[in-house]
N, C-alpha and C. Protein backbone atom coordinates (compact mmCIF):
# COMPACT_ATOMS: atom_id res chain seq x y z
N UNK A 1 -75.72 80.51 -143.33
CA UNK A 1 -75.46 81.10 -142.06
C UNK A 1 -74.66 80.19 -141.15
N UNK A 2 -74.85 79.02 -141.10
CA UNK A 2 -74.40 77.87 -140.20
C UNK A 2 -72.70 78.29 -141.20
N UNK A 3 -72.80 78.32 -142.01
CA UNK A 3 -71.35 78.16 -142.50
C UNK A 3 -70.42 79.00 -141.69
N UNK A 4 -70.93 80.51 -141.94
CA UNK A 4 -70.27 81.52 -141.74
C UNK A 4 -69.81 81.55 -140.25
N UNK A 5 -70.94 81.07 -139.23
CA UNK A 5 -70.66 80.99 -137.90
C UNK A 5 -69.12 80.02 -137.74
N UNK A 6 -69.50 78.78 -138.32
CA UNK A 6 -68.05 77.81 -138.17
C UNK A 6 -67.02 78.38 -138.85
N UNK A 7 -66.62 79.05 -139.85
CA UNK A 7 -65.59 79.99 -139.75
C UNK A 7 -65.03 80.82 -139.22
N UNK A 8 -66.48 81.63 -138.61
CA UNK A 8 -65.90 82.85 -137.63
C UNK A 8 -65.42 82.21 -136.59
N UNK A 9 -65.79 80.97 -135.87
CA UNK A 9 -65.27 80.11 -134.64
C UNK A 9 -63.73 79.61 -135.30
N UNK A 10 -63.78 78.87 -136.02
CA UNK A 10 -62.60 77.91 -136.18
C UNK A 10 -61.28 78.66 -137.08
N UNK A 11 -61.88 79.69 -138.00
CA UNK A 11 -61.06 80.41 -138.59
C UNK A 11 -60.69 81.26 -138.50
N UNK A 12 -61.81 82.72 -138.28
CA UNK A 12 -61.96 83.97 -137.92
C UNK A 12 -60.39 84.38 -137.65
N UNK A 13 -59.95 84.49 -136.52
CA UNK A 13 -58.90 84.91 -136.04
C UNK A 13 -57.67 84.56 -137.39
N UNK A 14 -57.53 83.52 -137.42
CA UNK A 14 -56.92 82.81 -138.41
C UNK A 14 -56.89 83.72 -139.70
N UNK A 15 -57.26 83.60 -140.32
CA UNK A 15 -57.81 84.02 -141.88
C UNK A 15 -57.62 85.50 -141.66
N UNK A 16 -58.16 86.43 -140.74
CA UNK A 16 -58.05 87.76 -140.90
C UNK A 16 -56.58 88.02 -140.64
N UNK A 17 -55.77 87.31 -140.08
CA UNK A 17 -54.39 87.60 -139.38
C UNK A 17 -53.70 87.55 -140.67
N UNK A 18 -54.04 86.43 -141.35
CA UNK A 18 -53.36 85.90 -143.19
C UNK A 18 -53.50 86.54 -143.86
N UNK A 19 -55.19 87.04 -144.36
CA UNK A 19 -55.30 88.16 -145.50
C UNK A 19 -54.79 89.87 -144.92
N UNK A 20 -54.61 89.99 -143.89
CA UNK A 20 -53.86 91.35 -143.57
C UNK A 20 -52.87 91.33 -143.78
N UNK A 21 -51.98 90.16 -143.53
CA UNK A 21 -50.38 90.16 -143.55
C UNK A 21 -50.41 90.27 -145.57
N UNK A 22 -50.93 89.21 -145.88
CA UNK A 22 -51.22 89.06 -147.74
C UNK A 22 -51.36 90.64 -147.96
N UNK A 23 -52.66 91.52 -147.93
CA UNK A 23 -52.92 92.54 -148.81
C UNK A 23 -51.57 93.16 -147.76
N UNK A 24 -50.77 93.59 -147.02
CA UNK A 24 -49.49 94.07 -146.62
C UNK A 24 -48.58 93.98 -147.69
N UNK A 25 -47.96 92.13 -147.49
CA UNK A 25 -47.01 92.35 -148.13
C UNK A 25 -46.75 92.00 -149.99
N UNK A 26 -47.95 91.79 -150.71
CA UNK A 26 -48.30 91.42 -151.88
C UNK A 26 -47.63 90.55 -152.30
N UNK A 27 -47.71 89.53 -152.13
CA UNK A 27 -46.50 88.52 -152.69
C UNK A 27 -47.09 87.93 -153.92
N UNK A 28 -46.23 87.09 -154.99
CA UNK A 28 -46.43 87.13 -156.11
C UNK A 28 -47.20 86.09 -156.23
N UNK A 29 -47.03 85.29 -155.20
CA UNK A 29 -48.32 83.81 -155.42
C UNK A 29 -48.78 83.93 -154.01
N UNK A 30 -50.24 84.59 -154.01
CA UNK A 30 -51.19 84.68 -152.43
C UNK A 30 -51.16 83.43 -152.29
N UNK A 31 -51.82 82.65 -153.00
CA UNK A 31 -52.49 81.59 -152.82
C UNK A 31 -51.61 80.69 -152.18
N UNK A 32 -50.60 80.56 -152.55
CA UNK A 32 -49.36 79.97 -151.97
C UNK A 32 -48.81 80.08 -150.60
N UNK A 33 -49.00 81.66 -150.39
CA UNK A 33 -48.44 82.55 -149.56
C UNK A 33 -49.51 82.13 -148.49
N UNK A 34 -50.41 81.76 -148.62
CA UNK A 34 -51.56 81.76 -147.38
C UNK A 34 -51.48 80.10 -146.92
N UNK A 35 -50.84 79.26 -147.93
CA UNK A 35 -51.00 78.04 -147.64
C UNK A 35 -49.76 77.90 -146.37
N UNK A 36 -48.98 78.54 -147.12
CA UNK A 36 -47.72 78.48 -146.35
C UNK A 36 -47.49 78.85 -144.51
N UNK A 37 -47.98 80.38 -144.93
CA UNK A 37 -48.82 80.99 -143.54
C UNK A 37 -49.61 80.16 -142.86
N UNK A 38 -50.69 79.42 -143.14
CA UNK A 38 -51.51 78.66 -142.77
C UNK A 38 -50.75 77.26 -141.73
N UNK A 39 -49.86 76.50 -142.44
CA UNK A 39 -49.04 75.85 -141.86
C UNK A 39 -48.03 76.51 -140.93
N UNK A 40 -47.41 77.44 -141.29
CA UNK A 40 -46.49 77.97 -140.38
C UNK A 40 -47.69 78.24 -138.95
N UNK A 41 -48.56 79.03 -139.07
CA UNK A 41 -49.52 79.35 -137.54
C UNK A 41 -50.00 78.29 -137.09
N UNK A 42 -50.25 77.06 -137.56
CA UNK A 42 -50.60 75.76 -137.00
C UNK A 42 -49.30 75.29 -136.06
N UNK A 43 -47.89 75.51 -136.82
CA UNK A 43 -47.12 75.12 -135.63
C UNK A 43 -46.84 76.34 -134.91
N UNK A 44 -46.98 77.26 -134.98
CA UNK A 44 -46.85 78.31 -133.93
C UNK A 44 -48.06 78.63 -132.54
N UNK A 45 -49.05 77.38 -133.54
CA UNK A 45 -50.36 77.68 -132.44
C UNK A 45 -50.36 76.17 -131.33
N UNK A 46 -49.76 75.27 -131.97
CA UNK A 46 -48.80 74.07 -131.13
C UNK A 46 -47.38 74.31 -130.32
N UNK A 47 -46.60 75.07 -130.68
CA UNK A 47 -45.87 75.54 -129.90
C UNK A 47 -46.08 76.21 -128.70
N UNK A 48 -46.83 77.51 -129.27
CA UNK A 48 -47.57 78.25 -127.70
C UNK A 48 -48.25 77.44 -126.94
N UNK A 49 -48.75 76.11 -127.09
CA UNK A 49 -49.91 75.24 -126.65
C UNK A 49 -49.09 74.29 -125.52
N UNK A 50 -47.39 74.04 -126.33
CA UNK A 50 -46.76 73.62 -125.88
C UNK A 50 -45.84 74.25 -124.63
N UNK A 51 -45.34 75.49 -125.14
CA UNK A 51 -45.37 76.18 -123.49
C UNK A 51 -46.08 76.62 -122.70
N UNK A 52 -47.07 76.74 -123.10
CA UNK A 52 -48.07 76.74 -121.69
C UNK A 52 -48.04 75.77 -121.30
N UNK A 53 -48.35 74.54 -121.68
CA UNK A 53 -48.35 73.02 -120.94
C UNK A 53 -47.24 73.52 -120.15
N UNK A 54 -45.99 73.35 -120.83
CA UNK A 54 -44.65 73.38 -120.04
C UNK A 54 -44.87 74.51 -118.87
N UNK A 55 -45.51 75.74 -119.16
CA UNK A 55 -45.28 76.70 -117.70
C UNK A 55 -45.80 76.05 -116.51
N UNK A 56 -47.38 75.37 -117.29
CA UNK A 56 -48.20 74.84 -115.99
C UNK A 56 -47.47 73.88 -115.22
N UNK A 57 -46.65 72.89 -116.25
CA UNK A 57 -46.22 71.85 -115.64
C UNK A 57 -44.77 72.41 -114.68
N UNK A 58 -43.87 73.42 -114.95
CA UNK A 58 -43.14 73.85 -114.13
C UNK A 58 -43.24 74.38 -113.05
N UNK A 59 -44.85 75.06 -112.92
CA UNK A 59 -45.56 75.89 -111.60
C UNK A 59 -45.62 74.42 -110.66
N UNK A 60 -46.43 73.46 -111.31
CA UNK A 60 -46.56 72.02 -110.35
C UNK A 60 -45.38 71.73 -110.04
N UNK A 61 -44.29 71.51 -110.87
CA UNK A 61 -43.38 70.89 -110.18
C UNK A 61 -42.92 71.60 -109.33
N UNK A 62 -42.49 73.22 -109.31
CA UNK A 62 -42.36 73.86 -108.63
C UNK A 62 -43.11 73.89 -107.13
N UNK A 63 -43.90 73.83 -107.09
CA UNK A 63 -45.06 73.47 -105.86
C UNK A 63 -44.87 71.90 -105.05
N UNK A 64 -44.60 70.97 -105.97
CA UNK A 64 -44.18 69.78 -105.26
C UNK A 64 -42.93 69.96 -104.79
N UNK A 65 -41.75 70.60 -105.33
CA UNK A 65 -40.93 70.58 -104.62
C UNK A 65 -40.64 71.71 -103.46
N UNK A 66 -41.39 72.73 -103.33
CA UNK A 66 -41.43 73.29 -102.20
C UNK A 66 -41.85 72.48 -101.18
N UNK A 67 -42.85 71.53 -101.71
CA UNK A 67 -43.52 70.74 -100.49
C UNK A 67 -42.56 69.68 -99.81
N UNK A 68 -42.13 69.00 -101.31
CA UNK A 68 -41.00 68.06 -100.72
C UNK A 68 -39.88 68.53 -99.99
N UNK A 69 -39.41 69.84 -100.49
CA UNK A 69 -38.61 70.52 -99.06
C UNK A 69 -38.92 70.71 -97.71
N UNK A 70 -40.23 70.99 -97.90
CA UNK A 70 -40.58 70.88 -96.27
C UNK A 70 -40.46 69.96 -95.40
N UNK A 71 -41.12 68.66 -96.63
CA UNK A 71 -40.50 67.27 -95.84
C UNK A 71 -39.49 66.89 -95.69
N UNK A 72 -38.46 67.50 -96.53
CA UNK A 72 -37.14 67.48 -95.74
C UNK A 72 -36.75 67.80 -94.51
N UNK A 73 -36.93 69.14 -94.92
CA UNK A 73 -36.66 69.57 -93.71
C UNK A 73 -37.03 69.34 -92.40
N UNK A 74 -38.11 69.10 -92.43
CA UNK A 74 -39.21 68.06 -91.17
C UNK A 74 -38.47 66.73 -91.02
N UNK A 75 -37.83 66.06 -92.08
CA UNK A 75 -37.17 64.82 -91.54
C UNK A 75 -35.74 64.84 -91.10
N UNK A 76 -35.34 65.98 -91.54
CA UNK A 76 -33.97 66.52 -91.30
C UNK A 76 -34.00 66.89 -89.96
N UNK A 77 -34.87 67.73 -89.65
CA UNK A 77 -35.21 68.10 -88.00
C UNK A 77 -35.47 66.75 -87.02
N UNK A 78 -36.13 65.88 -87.28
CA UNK A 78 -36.65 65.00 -87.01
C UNK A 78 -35.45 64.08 -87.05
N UNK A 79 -34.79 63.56 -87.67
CA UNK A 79 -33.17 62.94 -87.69
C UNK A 79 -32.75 63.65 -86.65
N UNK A 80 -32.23 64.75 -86.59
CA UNK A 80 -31.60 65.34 -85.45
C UNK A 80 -31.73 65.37 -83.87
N UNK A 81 -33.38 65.43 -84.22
CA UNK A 81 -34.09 65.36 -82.91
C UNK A 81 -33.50 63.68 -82.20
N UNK A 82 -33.39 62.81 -83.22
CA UNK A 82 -33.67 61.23 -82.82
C UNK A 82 -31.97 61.61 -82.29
N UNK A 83 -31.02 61.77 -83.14
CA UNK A 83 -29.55 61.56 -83.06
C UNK A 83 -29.61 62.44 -81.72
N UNK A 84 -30.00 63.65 -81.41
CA UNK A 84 -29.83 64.12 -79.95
C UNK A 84 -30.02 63.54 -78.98
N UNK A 85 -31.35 62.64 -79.07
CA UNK A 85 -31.84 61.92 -77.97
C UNK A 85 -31.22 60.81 -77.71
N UNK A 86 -30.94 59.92 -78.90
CA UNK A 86 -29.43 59.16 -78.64
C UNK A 86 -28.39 59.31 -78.24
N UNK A 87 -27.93 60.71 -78.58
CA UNK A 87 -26.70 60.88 -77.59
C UNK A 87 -26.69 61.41 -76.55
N UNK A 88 -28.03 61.90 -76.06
CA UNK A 88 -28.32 61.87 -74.19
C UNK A 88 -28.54 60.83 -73.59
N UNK A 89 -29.08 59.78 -74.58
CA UNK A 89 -29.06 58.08 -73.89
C UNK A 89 -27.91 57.60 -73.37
N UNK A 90 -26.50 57.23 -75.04
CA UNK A 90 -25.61 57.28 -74.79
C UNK A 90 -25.05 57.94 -73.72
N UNK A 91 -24.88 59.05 -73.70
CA UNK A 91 -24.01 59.85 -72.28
C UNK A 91 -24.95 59.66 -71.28
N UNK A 92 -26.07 59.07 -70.97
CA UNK A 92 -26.49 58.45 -69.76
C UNK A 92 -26.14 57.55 -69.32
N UNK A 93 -25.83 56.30 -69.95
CA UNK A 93 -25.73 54.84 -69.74
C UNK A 93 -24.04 55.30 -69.64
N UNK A 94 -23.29 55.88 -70.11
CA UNK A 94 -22.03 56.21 -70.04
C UNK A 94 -21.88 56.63 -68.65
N UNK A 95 -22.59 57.60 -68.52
CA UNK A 95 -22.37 58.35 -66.52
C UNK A 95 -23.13 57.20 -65.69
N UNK A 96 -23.92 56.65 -65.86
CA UNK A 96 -24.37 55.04 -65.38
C UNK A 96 -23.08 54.33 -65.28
N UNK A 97 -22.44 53.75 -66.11
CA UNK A 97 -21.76 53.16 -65.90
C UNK A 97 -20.43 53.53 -65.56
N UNK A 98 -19.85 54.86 -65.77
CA UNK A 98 -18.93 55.12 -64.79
C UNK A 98 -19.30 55.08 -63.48
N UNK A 99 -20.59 55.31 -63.00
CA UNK A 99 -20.77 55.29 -61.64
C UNK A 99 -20.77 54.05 -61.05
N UNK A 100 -20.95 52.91 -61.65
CA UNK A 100 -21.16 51.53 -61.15
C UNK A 100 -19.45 51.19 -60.76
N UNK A 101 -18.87 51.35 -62.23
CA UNK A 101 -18.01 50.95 -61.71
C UNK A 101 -16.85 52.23 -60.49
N UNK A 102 -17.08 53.14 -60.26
CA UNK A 102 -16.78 53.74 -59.44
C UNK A 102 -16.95 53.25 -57.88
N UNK A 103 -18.07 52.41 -58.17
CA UNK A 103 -18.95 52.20 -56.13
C UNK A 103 -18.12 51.40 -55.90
N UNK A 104 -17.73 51.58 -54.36
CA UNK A 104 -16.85 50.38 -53.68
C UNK A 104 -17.48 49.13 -54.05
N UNK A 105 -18.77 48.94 -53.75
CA UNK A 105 -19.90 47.52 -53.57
C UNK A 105 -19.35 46.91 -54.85
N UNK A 106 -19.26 47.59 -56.05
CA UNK A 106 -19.22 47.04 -57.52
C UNK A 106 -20.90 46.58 -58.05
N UNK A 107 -21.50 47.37 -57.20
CA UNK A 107 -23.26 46.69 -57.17
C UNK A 107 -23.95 47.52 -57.76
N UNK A 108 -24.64 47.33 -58.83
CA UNK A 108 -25.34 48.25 -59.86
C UNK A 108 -26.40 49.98 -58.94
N UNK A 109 -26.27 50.96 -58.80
CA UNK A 109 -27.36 51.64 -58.07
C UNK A 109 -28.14 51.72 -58.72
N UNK A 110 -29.22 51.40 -57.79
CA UNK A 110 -30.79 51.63 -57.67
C UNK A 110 -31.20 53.11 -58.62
N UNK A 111 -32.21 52.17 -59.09
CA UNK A 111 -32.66 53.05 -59.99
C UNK A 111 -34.31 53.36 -59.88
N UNK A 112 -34.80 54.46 -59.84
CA UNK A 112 -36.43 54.68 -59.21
C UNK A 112 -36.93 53.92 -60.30
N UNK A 113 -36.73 53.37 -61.54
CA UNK A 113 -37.84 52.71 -61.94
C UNK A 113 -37.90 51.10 -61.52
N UNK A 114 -36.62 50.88 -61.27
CA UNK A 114 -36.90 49.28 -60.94
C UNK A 114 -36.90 48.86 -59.63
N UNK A 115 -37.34 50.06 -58.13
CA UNK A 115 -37.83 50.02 -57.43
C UNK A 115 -39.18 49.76 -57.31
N UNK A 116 -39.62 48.72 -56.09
CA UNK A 116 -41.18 48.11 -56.46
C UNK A 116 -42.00 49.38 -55.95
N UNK A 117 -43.27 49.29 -56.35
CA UNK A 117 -44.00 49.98 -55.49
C UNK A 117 -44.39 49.51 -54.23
N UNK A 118 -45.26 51.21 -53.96
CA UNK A 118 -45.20 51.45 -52.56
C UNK A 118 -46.30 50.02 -51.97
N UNK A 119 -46.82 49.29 -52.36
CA UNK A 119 -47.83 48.42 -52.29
C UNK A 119 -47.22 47.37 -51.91
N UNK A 120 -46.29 46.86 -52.85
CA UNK A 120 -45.38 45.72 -52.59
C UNK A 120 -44.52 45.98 -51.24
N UNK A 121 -43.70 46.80 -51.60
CA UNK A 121 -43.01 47.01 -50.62
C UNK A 121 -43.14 47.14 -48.75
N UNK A 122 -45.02 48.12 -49.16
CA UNK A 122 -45.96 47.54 -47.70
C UNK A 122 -46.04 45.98 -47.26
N UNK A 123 -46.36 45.08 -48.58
CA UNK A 123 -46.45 43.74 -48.28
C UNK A 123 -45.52 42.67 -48.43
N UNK A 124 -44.24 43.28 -48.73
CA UNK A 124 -43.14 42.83 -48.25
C UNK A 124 -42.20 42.68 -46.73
N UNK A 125 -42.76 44.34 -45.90
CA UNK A 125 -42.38 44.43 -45.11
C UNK A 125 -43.40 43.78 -43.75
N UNK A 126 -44.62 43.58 -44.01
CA UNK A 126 -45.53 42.89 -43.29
C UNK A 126 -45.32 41.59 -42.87
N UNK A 127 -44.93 40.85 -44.04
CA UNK A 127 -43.99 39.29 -44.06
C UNK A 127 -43.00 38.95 -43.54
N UNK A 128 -42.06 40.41 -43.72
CA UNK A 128 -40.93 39.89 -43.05
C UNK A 128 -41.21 39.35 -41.39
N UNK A 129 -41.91 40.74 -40.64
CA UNK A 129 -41.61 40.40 -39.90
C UNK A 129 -42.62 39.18 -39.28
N UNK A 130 -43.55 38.74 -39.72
CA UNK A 130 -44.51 37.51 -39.49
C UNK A 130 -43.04 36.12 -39.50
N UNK A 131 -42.24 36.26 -40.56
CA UNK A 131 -41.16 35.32 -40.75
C UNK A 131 -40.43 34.91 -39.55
N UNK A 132 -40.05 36.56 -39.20
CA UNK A 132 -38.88 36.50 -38.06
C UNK A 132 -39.54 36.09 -36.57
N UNK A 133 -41.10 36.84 -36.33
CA UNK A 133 -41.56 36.24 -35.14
C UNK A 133 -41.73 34.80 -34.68
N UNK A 134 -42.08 33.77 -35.48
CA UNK A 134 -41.59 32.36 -35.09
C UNK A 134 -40.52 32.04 -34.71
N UNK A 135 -39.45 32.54 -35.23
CA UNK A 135 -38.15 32.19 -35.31
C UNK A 135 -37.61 32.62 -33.71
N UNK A 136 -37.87 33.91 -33.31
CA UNK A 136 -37.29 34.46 -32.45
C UNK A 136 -38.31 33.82 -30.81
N UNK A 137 -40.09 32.91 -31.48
CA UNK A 137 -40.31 32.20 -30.33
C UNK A 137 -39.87 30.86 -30.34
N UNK A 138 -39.48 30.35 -30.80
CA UNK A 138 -39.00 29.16 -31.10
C UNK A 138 -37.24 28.98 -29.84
N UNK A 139 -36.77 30.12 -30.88
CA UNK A 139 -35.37 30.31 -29.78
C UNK A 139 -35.18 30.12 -28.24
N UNK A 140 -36.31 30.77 -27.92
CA UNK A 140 -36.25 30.17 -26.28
C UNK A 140 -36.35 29.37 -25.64
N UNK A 141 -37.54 28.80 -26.41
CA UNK A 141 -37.78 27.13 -26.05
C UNK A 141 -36.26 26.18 -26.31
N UNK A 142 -35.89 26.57 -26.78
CA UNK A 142 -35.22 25.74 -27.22
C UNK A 142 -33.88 25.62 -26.20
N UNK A 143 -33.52 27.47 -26.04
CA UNK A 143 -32.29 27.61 -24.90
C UNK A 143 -32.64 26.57 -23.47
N UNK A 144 -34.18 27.01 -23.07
CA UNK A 144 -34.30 26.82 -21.42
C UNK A 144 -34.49 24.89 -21.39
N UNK A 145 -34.78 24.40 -22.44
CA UNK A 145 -34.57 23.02 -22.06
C UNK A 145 -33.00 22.72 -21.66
N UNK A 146 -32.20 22.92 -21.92
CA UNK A 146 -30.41 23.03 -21.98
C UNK A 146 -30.25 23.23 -20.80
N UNK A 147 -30.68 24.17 -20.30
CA UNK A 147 -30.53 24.51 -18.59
C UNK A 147 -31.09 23.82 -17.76
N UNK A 148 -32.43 23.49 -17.99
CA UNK A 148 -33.22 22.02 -17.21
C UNK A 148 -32.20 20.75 -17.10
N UNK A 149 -31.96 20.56 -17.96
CA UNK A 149 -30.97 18.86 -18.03
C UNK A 149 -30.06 19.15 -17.38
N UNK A 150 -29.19 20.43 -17.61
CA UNK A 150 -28.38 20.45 -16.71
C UNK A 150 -27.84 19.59 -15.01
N UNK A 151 -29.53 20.43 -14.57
CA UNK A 151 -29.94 21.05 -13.17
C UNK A 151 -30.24 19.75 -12.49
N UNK A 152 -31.06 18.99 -13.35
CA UNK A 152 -31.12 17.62 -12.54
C UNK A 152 -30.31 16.29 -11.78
N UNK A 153 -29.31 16.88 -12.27
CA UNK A 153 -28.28 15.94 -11.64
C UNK A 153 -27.96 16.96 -10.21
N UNK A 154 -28.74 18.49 -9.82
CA UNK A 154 -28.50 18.73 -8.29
C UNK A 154 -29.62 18.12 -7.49
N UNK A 155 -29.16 18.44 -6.47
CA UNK A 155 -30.49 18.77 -5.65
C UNK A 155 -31.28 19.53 -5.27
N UNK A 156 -31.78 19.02 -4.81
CA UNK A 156 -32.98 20.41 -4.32
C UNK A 156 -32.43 21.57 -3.69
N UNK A 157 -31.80 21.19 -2.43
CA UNK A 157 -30.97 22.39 -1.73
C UNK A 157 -30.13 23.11 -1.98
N UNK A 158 -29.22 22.06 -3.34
CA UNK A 158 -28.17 22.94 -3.76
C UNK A 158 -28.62 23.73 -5.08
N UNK A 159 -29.91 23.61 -5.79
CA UNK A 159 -31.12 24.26 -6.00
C UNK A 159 -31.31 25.54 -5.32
N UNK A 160 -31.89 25.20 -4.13
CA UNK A 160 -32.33 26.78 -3.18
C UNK A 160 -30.99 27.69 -3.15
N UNK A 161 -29.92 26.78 -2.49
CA UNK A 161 -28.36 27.30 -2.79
C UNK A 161 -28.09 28.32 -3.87
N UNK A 162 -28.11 27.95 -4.63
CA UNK A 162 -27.94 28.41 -5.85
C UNK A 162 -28.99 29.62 -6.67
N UNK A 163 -30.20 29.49 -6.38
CA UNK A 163 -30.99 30.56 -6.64
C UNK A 163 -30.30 31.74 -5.53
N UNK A 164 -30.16 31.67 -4.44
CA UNK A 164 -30.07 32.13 -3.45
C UNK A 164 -28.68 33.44 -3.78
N UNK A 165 -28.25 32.86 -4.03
CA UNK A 165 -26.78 32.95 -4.89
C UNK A 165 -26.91 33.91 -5.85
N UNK A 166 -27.48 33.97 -6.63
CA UNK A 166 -27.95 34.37 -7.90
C UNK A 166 -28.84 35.49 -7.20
N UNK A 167 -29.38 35.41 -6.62
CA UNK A 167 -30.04 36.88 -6.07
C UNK A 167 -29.44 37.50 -5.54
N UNK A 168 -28.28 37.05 -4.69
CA UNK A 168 -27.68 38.28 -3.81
C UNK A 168 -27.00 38.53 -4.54
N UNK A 169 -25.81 37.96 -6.00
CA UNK A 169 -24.88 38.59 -6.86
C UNK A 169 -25.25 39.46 -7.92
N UNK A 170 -24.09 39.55 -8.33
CA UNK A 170 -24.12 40.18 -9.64
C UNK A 170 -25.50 39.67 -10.88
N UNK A 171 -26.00 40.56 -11.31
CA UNK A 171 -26.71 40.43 -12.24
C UNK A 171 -25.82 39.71 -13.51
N UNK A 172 -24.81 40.12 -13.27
CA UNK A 172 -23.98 39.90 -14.96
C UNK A 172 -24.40 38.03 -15.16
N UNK A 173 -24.58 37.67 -16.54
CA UNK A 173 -24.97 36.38 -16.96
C UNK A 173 -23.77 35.70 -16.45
N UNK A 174 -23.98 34.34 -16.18
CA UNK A 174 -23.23 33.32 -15.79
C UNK A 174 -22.80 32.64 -17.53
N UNK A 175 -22.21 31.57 -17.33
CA UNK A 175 -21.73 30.94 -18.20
C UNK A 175 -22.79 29.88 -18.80
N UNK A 176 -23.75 29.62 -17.98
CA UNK A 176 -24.84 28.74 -17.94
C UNK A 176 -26.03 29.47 -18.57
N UNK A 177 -26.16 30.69 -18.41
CA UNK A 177 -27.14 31.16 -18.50
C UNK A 177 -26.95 31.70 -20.21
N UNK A 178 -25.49 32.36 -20.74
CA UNK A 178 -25.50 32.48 -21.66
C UNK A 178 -25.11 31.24 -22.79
């Protein structure tokens, strides 16, 4: 029984396909005729074995290269995208620099990013003028001694004289005074 089963598995198909074609076509040596058959369906059962491999393997490749097209095309898009954005850079720095050199000044324009912020610029302008207020008390002191030295070589009366003078005229500065 064990026999018959491993035939019907490994042969079955086999063997009935041979002795049908045999009692068909009666050939003058079966025995021969089946050996022959026998070999011939071994490579016909490697062949079919062999294009199927080959279909499966053409469906895969087929499938990778749809995929790899996509990534083309995604990098192809993606190239384009970069080369566009380069040449809006380019034709920026281009209209940039026609404009520079266009300005009377020849002085690069201001550009909002390399303007400071609003922070700095508060505590820039706080300084300044802390800078300039010394400066502008300092100045006076400095004028009204000039006019003192002058004065001492008058006198007193020609002192009163002279204020006196100065009140009833013209407001406009003297030569002394400026």
């Amino acid at each position: 029984m064990m026999d018959t089963a491993y035939l019907k598995q490994n042969l079955g198909t086999c063997l009935t396909q041979c002795l049908a074609e045999i009692s068909e076509k009666r050939p003058r040596d079966p025995i021969e005729y089946m050996a022959q058959w026998l070999y011939k369906y071994k490579e016909n059962v490697m062949f079919i074995n062999r294009k199927e491999e080959e279909q499966n393997q053409l469906v895969k490749e087929k499938e990778e290269f749809a995929i790899e097209q996509e990534l083309f095309e995604k990098r192809k898009e993606e190239a384009d995208q970069i080369k566009k954005e380069d040449e809006e850079k380019r034709k920026a720095e281009e209209e940039r620099a026609a404009k520079e050199s266009s300005s009377p000044t020849k002085l690069p324009p201001v550009i909002e990013a390399q303007e400071p912020p609003e922070e700095e610029a508060k505590k820039a302008a706080t300084e300044a003028p802390a800078e300039e207020a010394p400066a502008a008390q300092e100045a006076p002191a400095q004028e009204a001694p000039p006019q003192e030295e002058e004065k001492p070589s008058d006198t007193s009366e020609e002192k009163k004289d002279e204020e006196s003078k100065e009140e009833t005229s013209d407001p406009a500065p003297t030569e002394e005074e400026t």
